[in-house]
Each structure stands twice: as structure tokens, then as C-alpha cells.
PDB file of N, CA and C in Angstrom:
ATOM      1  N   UNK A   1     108.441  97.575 116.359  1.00  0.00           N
ATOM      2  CA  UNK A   1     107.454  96.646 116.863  1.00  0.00           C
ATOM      3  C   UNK A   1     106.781  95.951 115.681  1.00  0.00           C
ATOM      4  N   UNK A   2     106.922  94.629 115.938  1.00  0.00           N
ATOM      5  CA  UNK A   2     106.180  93.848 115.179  1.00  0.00           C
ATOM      6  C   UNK A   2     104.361  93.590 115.530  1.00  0.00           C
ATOM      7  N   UNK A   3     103.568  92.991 114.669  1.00  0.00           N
ATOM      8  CA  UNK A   3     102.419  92.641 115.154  1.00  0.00           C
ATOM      9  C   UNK A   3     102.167  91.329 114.071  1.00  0.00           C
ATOM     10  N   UNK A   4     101.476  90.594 115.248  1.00  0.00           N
ATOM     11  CA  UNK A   4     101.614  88.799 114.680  1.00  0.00           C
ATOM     12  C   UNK A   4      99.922  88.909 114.895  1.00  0.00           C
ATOM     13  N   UNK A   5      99.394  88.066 113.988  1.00  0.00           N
ATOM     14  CA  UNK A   5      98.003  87.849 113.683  1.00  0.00           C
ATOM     15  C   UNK A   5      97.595  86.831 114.853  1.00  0.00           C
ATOM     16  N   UNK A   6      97.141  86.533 115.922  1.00  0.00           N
ATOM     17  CA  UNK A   6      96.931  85.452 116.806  1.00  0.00           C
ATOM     18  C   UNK A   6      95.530  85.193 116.055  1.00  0.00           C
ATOM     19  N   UNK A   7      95.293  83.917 115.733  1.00  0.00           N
ATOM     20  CA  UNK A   7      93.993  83.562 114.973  1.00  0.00           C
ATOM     21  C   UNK A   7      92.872  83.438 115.366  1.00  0.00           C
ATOM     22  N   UNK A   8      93.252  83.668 116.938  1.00  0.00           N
ATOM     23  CA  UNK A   8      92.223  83.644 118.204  1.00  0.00           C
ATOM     24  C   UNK A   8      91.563  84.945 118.720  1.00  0.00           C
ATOM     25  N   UNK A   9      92.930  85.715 118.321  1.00  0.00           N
ATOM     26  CA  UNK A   9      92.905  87.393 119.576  1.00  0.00           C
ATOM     27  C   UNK A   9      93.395  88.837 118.204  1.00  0.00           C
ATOM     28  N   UNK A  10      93.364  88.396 117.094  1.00  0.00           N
ATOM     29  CA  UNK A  10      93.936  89.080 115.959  1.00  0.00           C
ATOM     30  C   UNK A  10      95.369  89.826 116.285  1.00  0.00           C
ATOM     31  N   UNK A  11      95.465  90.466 115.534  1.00  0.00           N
ATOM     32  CA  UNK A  11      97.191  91.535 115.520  1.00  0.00           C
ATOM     33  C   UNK A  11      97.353  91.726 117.098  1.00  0.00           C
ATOM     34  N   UNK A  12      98.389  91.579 117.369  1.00  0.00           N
ATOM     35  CA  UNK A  12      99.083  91.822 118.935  1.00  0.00           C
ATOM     36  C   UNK A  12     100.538  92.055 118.863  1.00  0.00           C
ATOM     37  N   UNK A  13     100.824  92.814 119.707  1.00  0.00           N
ATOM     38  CA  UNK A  13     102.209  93.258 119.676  1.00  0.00           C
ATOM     39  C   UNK A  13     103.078  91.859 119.655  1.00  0.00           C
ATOM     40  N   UNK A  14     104.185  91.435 119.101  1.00  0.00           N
ATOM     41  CA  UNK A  14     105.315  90.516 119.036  1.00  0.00           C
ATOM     42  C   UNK A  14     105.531  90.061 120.564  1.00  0.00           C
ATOM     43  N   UNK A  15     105.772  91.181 121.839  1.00  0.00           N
ATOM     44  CA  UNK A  15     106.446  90.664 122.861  1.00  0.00           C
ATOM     45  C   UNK A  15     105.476  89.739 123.478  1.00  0.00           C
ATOM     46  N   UNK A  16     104.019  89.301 122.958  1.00  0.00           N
ATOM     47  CA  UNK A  16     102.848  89.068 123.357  1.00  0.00           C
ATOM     48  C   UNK A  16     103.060  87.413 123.318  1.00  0.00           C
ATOM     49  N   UNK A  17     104.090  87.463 122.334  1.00  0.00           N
ATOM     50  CA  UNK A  17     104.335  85.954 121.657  1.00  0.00           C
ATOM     51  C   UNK A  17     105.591  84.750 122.184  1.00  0.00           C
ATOM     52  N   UNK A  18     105.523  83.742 121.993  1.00  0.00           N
ATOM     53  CA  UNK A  18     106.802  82.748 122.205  1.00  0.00           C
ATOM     54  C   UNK A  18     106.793  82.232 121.569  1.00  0.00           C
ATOM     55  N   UNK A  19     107.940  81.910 120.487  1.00  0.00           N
ATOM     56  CA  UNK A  19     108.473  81.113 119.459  1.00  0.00           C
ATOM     57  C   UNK A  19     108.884  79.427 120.162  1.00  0.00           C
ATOM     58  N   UNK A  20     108.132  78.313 119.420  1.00  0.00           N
ATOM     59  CA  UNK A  20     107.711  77.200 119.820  1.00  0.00           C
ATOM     60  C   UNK A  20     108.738  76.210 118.811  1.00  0.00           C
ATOM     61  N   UNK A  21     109.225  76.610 117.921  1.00  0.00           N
ATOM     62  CA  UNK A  21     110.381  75.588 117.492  1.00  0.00           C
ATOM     63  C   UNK A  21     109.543  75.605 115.485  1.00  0.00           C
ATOM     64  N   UNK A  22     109.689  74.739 115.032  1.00  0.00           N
ATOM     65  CA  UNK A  22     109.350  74.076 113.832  1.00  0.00           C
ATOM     66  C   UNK A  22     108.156  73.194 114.168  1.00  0.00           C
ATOM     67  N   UNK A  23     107.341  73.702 112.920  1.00  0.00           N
ATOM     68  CA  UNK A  23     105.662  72.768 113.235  1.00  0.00           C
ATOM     69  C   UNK A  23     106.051  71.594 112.067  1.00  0.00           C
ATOM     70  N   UNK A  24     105.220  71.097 112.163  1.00  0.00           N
ATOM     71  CA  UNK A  24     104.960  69.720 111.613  1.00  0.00           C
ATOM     72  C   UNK A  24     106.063  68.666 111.694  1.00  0.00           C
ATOM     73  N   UNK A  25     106.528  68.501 112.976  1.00  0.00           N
ATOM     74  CA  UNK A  25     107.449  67.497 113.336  1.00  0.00           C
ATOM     75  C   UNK A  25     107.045  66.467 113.829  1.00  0.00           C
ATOM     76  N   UNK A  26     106.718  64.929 112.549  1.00  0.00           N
ATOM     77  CA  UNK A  26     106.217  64.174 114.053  1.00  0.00           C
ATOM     78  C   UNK A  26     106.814  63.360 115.064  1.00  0.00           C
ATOM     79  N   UNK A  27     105.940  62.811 115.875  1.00  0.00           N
ATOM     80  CA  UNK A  27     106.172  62.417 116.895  1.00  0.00           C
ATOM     81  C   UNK A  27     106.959  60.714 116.110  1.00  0.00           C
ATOM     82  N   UNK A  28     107.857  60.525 116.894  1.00  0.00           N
ATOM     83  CA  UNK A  28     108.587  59.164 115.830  1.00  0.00           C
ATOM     84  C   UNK A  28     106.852  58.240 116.597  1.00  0.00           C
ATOM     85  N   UNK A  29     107.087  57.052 115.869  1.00  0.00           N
ATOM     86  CA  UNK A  29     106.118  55.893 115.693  1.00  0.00           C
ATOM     87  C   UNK A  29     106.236  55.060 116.954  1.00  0.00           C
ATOM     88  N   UNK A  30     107.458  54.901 117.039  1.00  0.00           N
ATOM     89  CA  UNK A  30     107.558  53.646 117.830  1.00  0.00           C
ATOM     90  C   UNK A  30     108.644  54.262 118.989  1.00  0.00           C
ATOM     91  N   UNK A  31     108.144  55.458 119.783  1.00  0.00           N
ATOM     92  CA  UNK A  31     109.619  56.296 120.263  1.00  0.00           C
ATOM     93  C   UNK A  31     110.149  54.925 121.806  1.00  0.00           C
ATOM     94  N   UNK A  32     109.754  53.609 121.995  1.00  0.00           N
ATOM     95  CA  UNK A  32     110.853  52.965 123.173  1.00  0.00           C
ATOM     96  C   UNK A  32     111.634  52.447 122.103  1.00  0.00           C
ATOM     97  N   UNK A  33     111.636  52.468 120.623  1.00  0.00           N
ATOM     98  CA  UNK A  33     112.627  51.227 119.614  1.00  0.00           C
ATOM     99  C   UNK A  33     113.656  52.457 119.566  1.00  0.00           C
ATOM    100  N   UNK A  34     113.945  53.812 119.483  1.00  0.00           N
ATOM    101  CA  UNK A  34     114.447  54.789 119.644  1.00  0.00           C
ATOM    102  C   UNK A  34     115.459  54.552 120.453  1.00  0.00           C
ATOM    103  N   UNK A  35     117.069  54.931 119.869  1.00  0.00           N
ATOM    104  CA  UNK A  35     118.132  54.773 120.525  1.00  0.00           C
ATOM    105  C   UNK A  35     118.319  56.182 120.852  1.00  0.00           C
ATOM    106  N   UNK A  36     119.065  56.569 121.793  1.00  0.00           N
ATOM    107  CA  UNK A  36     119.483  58.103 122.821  1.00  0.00           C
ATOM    108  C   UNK A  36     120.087  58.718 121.193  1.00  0.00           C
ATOM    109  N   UNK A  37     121.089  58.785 120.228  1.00  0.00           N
ATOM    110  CA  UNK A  37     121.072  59.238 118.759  1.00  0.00           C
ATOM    111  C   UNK A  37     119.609  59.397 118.203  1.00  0.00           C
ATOM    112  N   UNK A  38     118.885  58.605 117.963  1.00  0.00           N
ATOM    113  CA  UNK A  38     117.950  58.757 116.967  1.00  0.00           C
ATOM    114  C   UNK A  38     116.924  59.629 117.949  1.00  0.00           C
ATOM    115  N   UNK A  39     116.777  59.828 119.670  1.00  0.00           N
ATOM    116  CA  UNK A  39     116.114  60.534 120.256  1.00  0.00           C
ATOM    117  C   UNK A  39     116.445  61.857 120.330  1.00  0.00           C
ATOM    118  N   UNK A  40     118.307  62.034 120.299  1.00  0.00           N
ATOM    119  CA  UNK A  40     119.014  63.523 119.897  1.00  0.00           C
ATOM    120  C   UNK A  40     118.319  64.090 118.572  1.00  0.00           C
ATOM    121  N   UNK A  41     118.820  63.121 117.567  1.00  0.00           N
ATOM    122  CA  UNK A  41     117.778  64.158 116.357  1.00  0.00           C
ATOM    123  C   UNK A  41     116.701  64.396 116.165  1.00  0.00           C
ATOM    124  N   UNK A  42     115.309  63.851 117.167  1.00  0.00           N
ATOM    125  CA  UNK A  42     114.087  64.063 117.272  1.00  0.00           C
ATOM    126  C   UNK A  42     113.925  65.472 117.709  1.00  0.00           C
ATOM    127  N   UNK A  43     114.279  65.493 119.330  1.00  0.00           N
ATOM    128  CA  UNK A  43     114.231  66.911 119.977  1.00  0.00           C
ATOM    129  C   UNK A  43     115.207  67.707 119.351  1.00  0.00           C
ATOM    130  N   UNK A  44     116.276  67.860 118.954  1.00  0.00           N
ATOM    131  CA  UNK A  44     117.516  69.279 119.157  1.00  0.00           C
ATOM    132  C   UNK A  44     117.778  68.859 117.512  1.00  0.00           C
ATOM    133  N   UNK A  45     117.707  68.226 117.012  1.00  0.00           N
ATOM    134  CA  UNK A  45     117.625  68.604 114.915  1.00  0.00           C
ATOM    135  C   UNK A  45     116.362  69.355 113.884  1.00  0.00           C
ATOM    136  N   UNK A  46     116.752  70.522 113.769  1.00  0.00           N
ATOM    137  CA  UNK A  46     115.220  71.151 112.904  1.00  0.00           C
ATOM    138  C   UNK A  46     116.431  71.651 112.141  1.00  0.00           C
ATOM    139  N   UNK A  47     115.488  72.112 110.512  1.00  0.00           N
ATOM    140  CA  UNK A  47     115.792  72.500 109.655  1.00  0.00           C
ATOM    141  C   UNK A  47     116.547  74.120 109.942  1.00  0.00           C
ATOM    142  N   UNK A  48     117.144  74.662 109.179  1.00  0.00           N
ATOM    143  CA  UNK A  48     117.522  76.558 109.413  1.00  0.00           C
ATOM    144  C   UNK A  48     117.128  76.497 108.407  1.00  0.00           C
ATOM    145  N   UNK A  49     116.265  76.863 107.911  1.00  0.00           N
ATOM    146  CA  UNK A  49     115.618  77.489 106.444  1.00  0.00           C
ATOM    147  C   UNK A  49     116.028  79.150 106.414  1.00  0.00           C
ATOM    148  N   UNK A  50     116.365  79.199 105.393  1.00  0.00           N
ATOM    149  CA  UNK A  50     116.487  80.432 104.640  1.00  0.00           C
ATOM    150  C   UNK A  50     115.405  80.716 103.826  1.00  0.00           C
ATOM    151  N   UNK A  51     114.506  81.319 104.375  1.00  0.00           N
ATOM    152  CA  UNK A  51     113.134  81.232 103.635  1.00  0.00           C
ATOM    153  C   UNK A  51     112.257  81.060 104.562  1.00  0.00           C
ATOM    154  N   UNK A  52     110.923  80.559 103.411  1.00  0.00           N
ATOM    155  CA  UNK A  52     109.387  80.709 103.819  1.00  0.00           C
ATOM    156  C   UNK A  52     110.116  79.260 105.006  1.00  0.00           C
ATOM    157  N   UNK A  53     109.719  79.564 106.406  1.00  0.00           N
ATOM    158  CA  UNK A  53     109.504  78.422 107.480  1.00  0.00           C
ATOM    159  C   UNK A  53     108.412  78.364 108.238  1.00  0.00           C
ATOM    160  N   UNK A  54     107.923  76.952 108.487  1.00  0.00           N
ATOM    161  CA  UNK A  54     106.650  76.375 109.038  1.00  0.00           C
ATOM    162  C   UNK A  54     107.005  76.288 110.842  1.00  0.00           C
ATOM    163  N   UNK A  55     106.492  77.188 111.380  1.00  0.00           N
ATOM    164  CA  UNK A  55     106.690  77.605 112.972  1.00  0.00           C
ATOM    165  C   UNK A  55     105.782  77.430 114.073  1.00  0.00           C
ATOM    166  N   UNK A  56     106.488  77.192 114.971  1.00  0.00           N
ATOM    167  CA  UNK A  56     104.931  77.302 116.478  1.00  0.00           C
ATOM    168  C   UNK A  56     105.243  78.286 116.894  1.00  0.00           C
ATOM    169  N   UNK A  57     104.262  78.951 117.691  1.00  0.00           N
ATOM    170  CA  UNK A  57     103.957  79.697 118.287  1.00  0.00           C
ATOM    171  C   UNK A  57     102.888  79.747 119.453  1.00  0.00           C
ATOM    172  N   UNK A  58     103.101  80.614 120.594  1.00  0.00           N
ATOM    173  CA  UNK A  58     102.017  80.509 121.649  1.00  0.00           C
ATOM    174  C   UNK A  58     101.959  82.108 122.211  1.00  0.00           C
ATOM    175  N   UNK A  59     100.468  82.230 122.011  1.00  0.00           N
ATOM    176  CA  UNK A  59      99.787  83.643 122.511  1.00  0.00           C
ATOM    177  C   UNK A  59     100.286  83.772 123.588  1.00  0.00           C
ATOM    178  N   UNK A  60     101.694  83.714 124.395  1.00  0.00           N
ATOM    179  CA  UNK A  60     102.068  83.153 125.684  1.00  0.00           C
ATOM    180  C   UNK A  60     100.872  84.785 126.868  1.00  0.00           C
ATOM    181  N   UNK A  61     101.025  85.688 126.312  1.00  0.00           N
ATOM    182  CA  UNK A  61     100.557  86.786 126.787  1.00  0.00           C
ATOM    183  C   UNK A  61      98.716  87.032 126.698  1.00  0.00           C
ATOM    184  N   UNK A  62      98.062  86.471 126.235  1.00  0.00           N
ATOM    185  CA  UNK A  62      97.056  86.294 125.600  1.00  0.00           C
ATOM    186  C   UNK A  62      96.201  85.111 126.132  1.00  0.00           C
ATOM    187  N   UNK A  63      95.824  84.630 125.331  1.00  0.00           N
ATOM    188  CA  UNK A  63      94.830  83.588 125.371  1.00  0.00           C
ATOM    189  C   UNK A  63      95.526  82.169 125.334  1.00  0.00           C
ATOM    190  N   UNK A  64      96.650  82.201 125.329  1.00  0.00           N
ATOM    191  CA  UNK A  64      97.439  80.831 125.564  1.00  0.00           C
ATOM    192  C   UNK A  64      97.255  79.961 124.722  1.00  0.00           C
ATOM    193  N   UNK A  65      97.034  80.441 123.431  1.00  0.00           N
ATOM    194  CA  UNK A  65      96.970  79.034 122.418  1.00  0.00           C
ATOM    195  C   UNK A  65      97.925  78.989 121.885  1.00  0.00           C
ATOM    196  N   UNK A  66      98.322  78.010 121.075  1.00  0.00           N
ATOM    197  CA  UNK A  66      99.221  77.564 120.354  1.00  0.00           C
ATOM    198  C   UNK A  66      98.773  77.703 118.984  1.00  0.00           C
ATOM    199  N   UNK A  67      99.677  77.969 117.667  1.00  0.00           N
ATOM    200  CA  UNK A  67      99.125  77.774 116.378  1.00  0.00           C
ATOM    201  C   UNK A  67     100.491  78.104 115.424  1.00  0.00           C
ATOM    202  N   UNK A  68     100.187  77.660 114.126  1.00  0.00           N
ATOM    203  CA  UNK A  68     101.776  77.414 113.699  1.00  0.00           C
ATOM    204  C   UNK A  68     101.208  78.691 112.494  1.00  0.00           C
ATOM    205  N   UNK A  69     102.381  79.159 112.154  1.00  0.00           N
ATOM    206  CA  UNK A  69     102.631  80.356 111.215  1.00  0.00           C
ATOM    207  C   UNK A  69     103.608  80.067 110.067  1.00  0.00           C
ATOM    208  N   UNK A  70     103.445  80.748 108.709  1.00  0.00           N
ATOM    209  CA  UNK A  70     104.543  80.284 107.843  1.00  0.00           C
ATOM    210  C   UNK A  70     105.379  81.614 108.257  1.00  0.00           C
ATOM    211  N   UNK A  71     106.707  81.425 108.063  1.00  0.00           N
ATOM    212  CA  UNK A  71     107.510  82.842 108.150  1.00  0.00           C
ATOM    213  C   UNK A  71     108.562  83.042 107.435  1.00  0.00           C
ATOM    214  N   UNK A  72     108.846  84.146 106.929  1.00  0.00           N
ATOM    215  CA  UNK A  72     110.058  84.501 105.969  1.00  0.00           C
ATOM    216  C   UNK A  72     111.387  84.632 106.842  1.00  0.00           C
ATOM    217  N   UNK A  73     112.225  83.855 107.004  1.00  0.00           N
ATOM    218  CA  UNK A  73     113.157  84.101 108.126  1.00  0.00           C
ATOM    219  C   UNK A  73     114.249  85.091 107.538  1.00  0.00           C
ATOM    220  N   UNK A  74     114.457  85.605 106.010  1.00  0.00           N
ATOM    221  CA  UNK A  74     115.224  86.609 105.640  1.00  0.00           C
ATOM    222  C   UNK A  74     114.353  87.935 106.068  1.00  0.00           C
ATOM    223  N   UNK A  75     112.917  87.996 106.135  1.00  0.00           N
ATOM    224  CA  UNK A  75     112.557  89.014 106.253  1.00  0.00           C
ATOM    225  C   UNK A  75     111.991  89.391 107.668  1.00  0.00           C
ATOM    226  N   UNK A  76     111.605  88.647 108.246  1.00  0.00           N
ATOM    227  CA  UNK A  76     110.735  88.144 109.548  1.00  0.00           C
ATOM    228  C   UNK A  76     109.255  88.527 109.138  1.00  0.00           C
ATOM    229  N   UNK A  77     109.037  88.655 108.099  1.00  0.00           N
ATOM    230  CA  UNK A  77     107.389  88.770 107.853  1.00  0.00           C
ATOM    231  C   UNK A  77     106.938  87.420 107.463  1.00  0.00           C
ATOM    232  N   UNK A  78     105.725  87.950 108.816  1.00  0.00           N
ATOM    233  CA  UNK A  78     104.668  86.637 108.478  1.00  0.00           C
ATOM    234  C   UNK A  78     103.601  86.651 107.187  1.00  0.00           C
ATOM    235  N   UNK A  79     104.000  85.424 106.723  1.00  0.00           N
ATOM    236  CA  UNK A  79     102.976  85.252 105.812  1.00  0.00           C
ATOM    237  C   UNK A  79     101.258  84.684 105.673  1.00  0.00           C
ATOM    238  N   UNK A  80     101.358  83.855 107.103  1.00  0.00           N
ATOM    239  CA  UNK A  80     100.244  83.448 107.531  1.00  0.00           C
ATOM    240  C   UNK A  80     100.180  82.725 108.584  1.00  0.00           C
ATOM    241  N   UNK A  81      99.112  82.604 109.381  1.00  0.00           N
ATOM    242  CA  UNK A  81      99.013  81.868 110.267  1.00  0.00           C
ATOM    243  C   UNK A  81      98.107  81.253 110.566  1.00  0.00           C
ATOM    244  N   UNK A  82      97.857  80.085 111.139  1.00  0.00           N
ATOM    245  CA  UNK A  82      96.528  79.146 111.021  1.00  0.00           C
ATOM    246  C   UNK A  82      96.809  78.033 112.197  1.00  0.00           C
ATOM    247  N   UNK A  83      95.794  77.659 112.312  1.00  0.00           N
ATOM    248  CA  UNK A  83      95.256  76.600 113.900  1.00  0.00           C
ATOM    249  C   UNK A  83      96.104  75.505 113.457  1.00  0.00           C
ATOM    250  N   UNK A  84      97.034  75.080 114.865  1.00  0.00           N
ATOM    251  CA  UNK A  84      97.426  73.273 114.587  1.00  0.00           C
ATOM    252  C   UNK A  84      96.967  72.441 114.107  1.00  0.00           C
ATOM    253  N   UNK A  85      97.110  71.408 113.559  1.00  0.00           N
ATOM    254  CA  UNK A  85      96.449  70.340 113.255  1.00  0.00           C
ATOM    255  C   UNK A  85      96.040  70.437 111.442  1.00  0.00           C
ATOM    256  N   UNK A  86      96.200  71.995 111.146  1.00  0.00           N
ATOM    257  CA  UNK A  86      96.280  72.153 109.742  1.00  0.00           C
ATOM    258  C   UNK A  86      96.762  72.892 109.271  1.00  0.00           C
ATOM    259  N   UNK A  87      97.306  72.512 107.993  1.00  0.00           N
ATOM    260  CA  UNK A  87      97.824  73.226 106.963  1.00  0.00           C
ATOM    261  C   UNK A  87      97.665  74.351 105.837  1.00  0.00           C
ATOM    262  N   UNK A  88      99.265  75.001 105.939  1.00  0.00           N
ATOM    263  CA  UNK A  88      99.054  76.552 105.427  1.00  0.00           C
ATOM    264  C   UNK A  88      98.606  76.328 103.838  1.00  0.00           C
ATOM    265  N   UNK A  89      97.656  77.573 103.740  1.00  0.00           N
ATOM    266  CA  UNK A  89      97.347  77.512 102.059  1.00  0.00           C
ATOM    267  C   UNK A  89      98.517  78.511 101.568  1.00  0.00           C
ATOM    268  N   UNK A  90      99.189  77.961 100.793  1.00  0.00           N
ATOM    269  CA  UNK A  90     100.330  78.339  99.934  1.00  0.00           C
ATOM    270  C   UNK A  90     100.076  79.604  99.318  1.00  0.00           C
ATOM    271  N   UNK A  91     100.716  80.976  99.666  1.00  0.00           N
ATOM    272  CA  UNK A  91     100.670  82.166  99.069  1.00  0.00           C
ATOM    273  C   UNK A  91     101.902  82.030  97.612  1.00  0.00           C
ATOM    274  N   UNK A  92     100.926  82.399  96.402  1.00  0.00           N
ATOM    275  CA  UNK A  92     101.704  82.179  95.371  1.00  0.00           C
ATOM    276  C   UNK A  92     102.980  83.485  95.298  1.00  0.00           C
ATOM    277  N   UNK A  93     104.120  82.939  94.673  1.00  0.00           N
ATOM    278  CA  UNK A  93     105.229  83.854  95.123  1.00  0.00           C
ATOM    279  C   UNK A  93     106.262  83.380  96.259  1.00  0.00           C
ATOM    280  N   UNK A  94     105.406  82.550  97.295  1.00  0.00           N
ATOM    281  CA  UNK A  94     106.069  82.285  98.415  1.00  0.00           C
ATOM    282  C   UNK A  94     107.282  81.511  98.118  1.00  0.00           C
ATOM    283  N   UNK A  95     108.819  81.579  98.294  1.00  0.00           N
ATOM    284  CA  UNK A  95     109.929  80.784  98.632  1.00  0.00           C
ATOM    285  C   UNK A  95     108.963  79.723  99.192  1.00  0.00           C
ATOM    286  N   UNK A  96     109.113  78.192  98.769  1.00  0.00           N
ATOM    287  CA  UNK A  96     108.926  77.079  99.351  1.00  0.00           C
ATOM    288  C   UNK A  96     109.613  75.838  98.626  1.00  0.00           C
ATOM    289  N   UNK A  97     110.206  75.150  99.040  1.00  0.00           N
ATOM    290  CA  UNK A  97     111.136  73.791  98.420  1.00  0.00           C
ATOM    291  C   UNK A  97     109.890  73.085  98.240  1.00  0.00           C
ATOM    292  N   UNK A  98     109.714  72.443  97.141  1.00  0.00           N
ATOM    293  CA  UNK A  98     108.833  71.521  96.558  1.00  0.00           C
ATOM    294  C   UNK A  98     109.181  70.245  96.954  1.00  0.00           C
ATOM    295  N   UNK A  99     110.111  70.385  97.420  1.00  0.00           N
ATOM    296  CA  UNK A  99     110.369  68.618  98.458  1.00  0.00           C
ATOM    297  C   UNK A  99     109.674  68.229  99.687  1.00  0.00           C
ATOM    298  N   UNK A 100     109.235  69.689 100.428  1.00  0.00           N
ATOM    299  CA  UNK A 100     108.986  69.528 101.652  1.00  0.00           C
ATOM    300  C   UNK A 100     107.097  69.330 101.381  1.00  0.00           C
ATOM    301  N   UNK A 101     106.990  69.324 100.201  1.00  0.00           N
ATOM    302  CA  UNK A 101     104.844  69.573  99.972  1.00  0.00           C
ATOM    303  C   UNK A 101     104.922  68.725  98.647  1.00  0.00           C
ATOM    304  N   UNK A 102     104.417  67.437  98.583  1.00  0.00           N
ATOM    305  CA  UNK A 102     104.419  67.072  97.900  1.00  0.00           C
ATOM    306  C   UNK A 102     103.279  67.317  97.055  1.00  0.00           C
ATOM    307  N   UNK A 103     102.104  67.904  96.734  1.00  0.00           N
ATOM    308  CA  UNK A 103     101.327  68.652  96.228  1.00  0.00           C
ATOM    309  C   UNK A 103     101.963  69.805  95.425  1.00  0.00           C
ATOM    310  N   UNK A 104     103.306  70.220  95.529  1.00  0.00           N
ATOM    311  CA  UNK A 104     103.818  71.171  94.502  1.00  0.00           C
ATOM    312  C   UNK A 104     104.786  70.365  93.722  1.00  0.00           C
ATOM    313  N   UNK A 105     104.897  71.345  92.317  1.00  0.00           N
ATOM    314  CA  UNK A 105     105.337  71.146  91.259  1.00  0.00           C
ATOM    315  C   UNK A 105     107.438  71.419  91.244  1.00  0.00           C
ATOM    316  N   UNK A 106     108.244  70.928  90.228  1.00  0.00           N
ATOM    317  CA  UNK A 106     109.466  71.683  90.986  1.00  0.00           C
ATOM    318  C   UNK A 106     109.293  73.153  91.205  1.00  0.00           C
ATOM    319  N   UNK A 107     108.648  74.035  90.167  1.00  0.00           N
ATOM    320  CA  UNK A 107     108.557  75.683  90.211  1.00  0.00           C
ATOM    321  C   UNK A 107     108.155  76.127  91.441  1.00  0.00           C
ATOM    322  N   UNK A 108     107.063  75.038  92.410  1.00  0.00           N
ATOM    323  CA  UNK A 108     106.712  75.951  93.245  1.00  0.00           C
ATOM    324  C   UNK A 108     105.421  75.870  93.625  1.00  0.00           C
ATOM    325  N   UNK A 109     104.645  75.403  91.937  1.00  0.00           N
ATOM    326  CA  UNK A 109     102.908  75.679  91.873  1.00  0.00           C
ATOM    327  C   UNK A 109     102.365  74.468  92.208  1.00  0.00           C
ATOM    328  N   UNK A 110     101.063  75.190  92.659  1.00  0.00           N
ATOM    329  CA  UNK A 110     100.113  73.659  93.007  1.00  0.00           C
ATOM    330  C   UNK A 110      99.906  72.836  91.947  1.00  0.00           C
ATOM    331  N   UNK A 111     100.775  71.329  92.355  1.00  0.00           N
ATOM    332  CA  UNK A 111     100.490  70.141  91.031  1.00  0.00           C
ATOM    333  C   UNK A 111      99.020  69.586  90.991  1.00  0.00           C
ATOM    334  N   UNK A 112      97.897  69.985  92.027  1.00  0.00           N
ATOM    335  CA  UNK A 112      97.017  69.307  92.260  1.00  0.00           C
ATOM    336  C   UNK A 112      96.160  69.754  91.383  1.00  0.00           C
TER     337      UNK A 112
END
């Protein structure tokens, strides 16, 4: 048994939870200029990271919120979790591609 931090309801058993896809996907701009292709890779294209990944989640058992988590997908340990609408503070050490945060350096570290 796992236990996931709900940021609302703290540590709760895993089965408590529903895995919501990849967070920070946005919504395209202009989605009627959107051809049925460019609408396929909106919904059904996300990254498979091997590594630290940026996730949704919903207290589905709980308090019914939603909130996105970083997660180690080699390990399944969570590294953190925090309310929609904002962003994870970077645990140093963490696997993260410096492409995807432009605030990091190539190594990894905060360029800011």
C-alpha cells in the first residue's frame, strides 16, 4: 500500500486516488482552427517520461479535488504535490529535463 499526500485531506491510502493524465497541458488557443489530427494529438498524445513526471490526480474517494503531483515513474514515489493552477518547487536531485522548465540550467539547477 501506497499513501499519496492529498493537499486537502493529507496521506490516504492510494486506492483513495484516480490518476488524471499529465498536468500542464494547455488547452490549444484557437481549438475550431484545429483539424481532427491536430485535435488527436491534443487529447490521446502525452509524454512517457522515464522519470520525475508532472501528473493529475483526484481525491476521487475523498474530498473530490483535483491537484497535480510530480512523480518518479521508475520508482512510483511521489515527490510532491501541490494545488492546480501552480507550480512544483523543484526538489534538488530530482531527474528533470531542463527543456521542459525554462528557469533551469542544462545540469538541472535553478538558472534564476
Amino acid at each position: 500500500m501506497q499513501l499519496i499526500d492529498c493537499p486537502w485531506c493529507g496521506a490516504r491510502e492510494e486506492i483513495e486516488f484516480t490518476y488524471g493524465g499529465e498536468a500542464h497541458v494547455p488547452y490549444p488557443e484557437d481549438p475550431a482552427e484545429l483539424d481532427d489530427l491536430e485535435w488527436a494529438h491534443y487529447v490521446f498524445f502525452r509524454a512517457n517520461v522515464k522519470g520525475v513526471f508532472a501528473e493529475r490526480w483526484v481525491h476521487a474517494a475523498g474530498c473530490r479535488r483535483w491537484f497535480n503531483a510530480l512523480r518518479d515513474t521508475i520508482t512510483y514515489r511521489f515527490l510532491e504535490v501541490y494545488p492546480i493552477g501552480s507550480r512544483p518547487t523543484l526538489h534538488r536531485g530530482a531527474r528533470v529535463d531542463p527543456a521542459e522548465d525554462a528557469s533551469l540550467d542544462a545540469e538541472g539547477e535553478d538558472a534564476r
